[in-house]
N, C-alpha and C. Protein backbone atom coordinates (compact mmCIF):
# COMPACT_ATOMS: atom_id res chain seq x y z
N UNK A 1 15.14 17.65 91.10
CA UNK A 1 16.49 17.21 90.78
C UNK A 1 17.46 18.39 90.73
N UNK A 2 17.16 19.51 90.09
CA UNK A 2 17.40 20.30 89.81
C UNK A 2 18.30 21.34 91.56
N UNK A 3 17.71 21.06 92.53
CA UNK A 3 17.31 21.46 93.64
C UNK A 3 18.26 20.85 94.35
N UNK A 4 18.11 19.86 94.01
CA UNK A 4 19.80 18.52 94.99
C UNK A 4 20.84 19.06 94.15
N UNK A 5 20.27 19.57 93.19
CA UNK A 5 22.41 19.74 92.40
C UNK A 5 22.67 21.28 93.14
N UNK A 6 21.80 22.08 93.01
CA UNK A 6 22.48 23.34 93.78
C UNK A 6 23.02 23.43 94.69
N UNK A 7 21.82 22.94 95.89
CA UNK A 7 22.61 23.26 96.94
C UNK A 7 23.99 22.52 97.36
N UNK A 8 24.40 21.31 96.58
CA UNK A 8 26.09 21.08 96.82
C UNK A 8 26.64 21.97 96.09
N UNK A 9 26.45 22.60 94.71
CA UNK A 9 27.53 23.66 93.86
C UNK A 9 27.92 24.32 94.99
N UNK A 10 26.63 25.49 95.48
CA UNK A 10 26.56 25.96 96.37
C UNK A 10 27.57 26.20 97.47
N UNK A 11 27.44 24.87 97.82
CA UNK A 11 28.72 24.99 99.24
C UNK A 11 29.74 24.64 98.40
N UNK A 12 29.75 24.29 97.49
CA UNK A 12 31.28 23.63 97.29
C UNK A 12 32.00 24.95 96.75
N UNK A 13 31.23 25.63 96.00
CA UNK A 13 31.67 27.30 95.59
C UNK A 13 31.64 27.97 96.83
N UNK A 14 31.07 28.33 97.75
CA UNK A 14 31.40 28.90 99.10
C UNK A 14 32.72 28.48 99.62
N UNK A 15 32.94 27.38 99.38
CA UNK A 15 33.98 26.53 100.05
C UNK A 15 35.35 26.91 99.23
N UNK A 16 35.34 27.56 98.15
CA UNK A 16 36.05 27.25 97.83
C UNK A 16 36.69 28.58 97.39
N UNK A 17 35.28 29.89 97.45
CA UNK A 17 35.67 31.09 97.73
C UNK A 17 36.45 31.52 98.95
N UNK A 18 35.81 30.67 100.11
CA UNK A 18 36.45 30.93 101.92
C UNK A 18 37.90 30.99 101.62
N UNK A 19 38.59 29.76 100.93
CA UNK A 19 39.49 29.13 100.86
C UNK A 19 40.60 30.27 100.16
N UNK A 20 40.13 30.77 98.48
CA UNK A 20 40.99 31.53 98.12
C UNK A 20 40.86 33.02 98.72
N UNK A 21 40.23 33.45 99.62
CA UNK A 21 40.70 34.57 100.19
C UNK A 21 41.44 34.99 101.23
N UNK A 22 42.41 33.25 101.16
CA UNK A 22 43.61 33.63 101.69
C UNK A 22 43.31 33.43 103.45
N UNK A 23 44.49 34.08 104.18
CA UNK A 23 44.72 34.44 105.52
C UNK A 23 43.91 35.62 105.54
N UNK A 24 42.82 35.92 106.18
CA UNK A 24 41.83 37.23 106.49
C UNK A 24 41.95 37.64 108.04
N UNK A 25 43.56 37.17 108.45
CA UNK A 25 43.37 37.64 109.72
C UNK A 25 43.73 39.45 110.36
N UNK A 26 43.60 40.56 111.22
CA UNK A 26 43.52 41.03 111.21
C UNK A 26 45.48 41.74 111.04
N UNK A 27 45.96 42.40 110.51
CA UNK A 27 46.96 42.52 110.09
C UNK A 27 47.35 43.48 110.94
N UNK A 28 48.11 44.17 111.28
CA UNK A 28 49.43 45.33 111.94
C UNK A 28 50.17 45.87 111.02
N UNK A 29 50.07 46.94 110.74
CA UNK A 29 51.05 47.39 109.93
C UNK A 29 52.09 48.42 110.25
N UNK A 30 53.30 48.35 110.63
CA UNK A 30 54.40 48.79 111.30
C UNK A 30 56.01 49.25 110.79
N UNK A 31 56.14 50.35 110.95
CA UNK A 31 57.64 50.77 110.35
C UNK A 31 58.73 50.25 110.82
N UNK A 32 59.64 49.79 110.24
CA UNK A 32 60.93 49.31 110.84
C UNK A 32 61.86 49.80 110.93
N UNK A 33 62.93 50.02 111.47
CA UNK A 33 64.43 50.81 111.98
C UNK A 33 65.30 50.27 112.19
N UNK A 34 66.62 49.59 111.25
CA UNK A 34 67.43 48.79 112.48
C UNK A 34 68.11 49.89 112.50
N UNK A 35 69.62 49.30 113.38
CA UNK A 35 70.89 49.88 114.09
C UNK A 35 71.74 50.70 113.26
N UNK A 36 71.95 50.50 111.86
CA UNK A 36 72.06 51.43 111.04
C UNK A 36 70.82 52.73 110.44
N UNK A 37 69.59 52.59 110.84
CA UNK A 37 69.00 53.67 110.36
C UNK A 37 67.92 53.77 109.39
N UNK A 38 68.53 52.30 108.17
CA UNK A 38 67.37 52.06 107.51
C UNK A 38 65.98 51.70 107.99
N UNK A 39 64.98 52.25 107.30
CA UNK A 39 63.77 51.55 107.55
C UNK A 39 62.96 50.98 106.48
N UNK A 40 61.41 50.58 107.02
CA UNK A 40 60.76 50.14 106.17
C UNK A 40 59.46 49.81 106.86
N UNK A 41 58.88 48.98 106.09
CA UNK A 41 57.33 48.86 106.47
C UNK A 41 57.40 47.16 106.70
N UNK A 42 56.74 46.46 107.58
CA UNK A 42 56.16 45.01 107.32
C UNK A 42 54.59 45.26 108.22
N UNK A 43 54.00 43.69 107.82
CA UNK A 43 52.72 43.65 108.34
C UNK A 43 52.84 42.00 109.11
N UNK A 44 52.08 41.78 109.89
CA UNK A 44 52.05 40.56 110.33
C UNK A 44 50.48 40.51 111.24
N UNK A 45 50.24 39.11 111.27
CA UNK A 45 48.43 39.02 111.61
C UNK A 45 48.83 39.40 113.38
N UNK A 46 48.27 40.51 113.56
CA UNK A 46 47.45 40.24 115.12
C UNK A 46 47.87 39.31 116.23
N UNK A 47 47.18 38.04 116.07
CA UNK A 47 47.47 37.05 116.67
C UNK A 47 49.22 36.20 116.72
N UNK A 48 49.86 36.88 115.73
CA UNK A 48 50.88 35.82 115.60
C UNK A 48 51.92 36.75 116.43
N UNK A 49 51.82 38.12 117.06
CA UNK A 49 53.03 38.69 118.06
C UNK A 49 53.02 37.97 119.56
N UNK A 50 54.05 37.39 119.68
CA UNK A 50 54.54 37.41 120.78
C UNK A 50 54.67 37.99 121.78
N UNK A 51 55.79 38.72 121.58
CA UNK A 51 56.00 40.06 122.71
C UNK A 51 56.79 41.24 121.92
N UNK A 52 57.14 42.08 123.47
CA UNK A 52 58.09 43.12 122.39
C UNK A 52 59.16 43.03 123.48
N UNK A 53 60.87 43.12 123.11
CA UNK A 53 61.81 43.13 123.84
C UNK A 53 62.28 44.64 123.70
N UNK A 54 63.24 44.41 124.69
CA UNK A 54 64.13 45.78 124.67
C UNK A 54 65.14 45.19 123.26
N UNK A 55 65.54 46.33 122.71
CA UNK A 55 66.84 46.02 121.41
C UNK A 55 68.14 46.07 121.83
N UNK A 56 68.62 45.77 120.52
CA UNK A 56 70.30 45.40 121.15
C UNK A 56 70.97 46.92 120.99
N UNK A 57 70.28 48.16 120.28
CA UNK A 57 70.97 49.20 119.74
C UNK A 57 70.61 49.96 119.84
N UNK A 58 71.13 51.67 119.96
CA UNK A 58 70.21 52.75 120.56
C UNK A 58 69.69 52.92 118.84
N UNK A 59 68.53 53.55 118.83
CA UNK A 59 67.31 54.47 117.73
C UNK A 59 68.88 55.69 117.48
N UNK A 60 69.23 55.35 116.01
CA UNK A 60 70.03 56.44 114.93
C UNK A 60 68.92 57.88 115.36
N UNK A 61 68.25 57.82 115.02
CA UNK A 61 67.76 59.30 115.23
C UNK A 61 67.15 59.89 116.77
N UNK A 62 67.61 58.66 117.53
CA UNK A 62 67.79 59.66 118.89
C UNK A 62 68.77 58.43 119.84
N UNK A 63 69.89 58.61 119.86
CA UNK A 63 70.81 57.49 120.30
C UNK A 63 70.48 57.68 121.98
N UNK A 64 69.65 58.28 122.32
CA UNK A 64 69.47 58.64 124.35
C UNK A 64 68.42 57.26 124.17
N UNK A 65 67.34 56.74 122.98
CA UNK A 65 66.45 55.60 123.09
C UNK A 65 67.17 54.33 122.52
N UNK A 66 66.81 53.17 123.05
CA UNK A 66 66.97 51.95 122.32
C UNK A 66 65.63 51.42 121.55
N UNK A 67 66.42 51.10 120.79
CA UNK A 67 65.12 49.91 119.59
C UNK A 67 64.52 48.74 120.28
N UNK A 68 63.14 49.03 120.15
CA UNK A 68 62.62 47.46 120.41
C UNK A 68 62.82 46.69 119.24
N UNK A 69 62.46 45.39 120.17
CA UNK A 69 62.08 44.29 119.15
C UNK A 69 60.99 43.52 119.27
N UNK A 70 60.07 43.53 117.81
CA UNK A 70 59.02 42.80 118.15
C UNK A 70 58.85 41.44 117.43
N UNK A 71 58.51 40.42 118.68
CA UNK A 71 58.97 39.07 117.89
C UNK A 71 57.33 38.04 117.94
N UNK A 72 57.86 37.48 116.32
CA UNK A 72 56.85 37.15 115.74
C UNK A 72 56.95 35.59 115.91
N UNK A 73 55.89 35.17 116.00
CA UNK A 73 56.07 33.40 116.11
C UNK A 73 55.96 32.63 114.47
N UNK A 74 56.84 32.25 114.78
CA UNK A 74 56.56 31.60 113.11
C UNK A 74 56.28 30.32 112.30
N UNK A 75 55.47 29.73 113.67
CA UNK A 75 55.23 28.08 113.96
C UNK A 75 56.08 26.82 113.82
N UNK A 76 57.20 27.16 113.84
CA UNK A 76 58.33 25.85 113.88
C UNK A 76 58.91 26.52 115.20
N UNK A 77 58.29 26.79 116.13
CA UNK A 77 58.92 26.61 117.95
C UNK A 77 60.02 28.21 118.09
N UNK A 78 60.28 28.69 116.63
CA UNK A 78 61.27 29.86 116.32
C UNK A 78 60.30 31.11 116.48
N UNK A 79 61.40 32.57 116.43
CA UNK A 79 60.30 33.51 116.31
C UNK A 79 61.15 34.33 115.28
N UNK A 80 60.59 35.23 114.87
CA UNK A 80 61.33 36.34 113.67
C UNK A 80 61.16 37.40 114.48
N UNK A 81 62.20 38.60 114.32
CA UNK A 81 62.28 39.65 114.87
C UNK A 81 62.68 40.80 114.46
N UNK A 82 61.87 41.86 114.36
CA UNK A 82 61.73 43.39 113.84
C UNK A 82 62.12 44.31 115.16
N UNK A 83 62.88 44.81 114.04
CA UNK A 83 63.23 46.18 115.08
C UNK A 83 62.18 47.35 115.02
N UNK A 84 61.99 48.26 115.81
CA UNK A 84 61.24 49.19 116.34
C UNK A 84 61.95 50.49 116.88
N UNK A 85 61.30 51.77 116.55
CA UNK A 85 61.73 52.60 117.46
C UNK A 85 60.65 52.31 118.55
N UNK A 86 60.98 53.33 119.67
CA UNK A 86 59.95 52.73 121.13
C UNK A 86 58.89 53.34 120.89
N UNK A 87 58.80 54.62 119.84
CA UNK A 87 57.14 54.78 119.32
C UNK A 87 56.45 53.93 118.60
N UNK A 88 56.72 53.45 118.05
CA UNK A 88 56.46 52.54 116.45
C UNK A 88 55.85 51.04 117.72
N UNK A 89 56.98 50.67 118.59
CA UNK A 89 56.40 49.59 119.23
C UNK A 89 55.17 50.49 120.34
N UNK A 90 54.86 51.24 120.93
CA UNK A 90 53.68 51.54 121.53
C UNK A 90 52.72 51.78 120.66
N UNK A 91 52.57 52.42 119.26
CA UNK A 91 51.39 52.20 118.20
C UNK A 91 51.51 50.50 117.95
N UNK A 92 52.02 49.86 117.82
CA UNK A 92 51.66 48.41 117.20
C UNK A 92 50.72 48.10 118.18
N UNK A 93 51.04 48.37 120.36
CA UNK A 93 50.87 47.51 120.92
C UNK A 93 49.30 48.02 121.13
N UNK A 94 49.12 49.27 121.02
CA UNK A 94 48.12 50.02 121.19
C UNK A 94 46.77 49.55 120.25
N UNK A 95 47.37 49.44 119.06
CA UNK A 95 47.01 48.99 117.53
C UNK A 95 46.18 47.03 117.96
N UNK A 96 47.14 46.55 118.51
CA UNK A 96 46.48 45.39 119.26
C UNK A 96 45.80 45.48 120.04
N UNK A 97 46.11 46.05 120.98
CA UNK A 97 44.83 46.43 122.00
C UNK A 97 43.83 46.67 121.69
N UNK A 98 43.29 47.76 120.37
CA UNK A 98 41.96 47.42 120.10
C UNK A 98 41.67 46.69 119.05
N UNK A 99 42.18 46.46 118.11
CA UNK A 99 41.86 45.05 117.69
C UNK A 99 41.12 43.92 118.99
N UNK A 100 42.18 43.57 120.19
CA UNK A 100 41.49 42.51 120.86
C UNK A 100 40.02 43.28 121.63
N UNK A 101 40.19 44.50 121.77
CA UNK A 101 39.04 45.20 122.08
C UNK A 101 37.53 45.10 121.55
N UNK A 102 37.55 45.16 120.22
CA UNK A 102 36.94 44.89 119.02
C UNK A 102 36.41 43.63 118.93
N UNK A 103 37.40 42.52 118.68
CA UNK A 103 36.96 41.16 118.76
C UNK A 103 36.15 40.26 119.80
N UNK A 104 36.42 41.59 121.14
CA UNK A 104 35.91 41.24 122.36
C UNK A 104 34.67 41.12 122.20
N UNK A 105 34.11 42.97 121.85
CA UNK A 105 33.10 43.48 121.55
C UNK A 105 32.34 42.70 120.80
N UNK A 106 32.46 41.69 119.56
CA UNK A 106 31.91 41.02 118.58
C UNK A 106 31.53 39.56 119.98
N UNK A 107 32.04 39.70 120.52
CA UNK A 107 32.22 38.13 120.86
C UNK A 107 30.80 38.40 122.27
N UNK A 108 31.03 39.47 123.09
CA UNK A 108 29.94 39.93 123.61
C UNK A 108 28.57 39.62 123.41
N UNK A 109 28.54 40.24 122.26
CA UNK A 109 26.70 40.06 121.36
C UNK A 109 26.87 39.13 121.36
N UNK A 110 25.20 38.50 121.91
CA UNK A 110 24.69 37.24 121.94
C UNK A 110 24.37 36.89 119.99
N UNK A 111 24.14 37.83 119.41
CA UNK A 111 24.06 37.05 118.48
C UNK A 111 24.91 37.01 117.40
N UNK A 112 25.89 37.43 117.59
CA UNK A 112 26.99 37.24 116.86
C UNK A 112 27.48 35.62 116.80
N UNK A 113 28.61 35.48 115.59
CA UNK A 113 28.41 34.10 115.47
C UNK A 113 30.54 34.54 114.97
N UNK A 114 31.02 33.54 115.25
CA UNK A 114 32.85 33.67 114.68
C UNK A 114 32.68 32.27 114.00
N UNK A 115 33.73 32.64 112.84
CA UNK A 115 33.34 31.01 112.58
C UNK A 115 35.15 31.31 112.20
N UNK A 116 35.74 30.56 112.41
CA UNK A 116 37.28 30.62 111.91
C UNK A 116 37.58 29.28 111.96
N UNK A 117 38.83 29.35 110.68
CA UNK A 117 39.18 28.01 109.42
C UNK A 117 40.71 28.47 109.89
């Protein structure tokens, strides 16, 4: 009897650990710049960049470059968009690249297993 009650706790506590640890997807973490100069830091998962555009404004600390923009999907059909100097966007894109490199690599091995919620 004893034996039938565990193994449901079991999953239902697994289930419920999966659950509170959130979004575990692989994150980017990237400095920001707009057209005035300020910056800052954001992060966003991996999977959710779009693309990167050219910007509307040259880079304050070297006005000969323009700012990218890197735009984020934000599942209502819209996207959000961070500015970049044009270094900052070649580490993000680079930064993705092996990430999908990585995930490749996992996905390769036959005995590897992905399980994603």
């Amino acid at each position: 009897m004893k034996a039938t009650l565990l193994l449901p706790s079991l999953l239902t506590l697994l289930l419920f650990a999966s659950n509170a640890s959130g979004d575990d997807s692989y994150k980017v973490i990237f400095e920001t710049t707009d057209c005035s100069g300020n910056t800052g830091f954001a992060s966003v998962g991996a999977d959710e960049i779009y693309k990167i555009n050219n910007g509307d404004c040259s880079d304050p600390n070297n006005p000969a470059r323009k700012l990218k923009q890197l735009l984020i999907k934000d599942g209502s059909g819209s996207y959000m968009a961070y500015s970049l100097t044009q270094d900052e966007a070649k580490s993000v894109m680079l930064d993705v690249k092996d990430y999908m490199k990585s995930k490749k690599g996992v996905l390769d091995r036959a005995d590897a297993v992905i399980i994603k919620h």
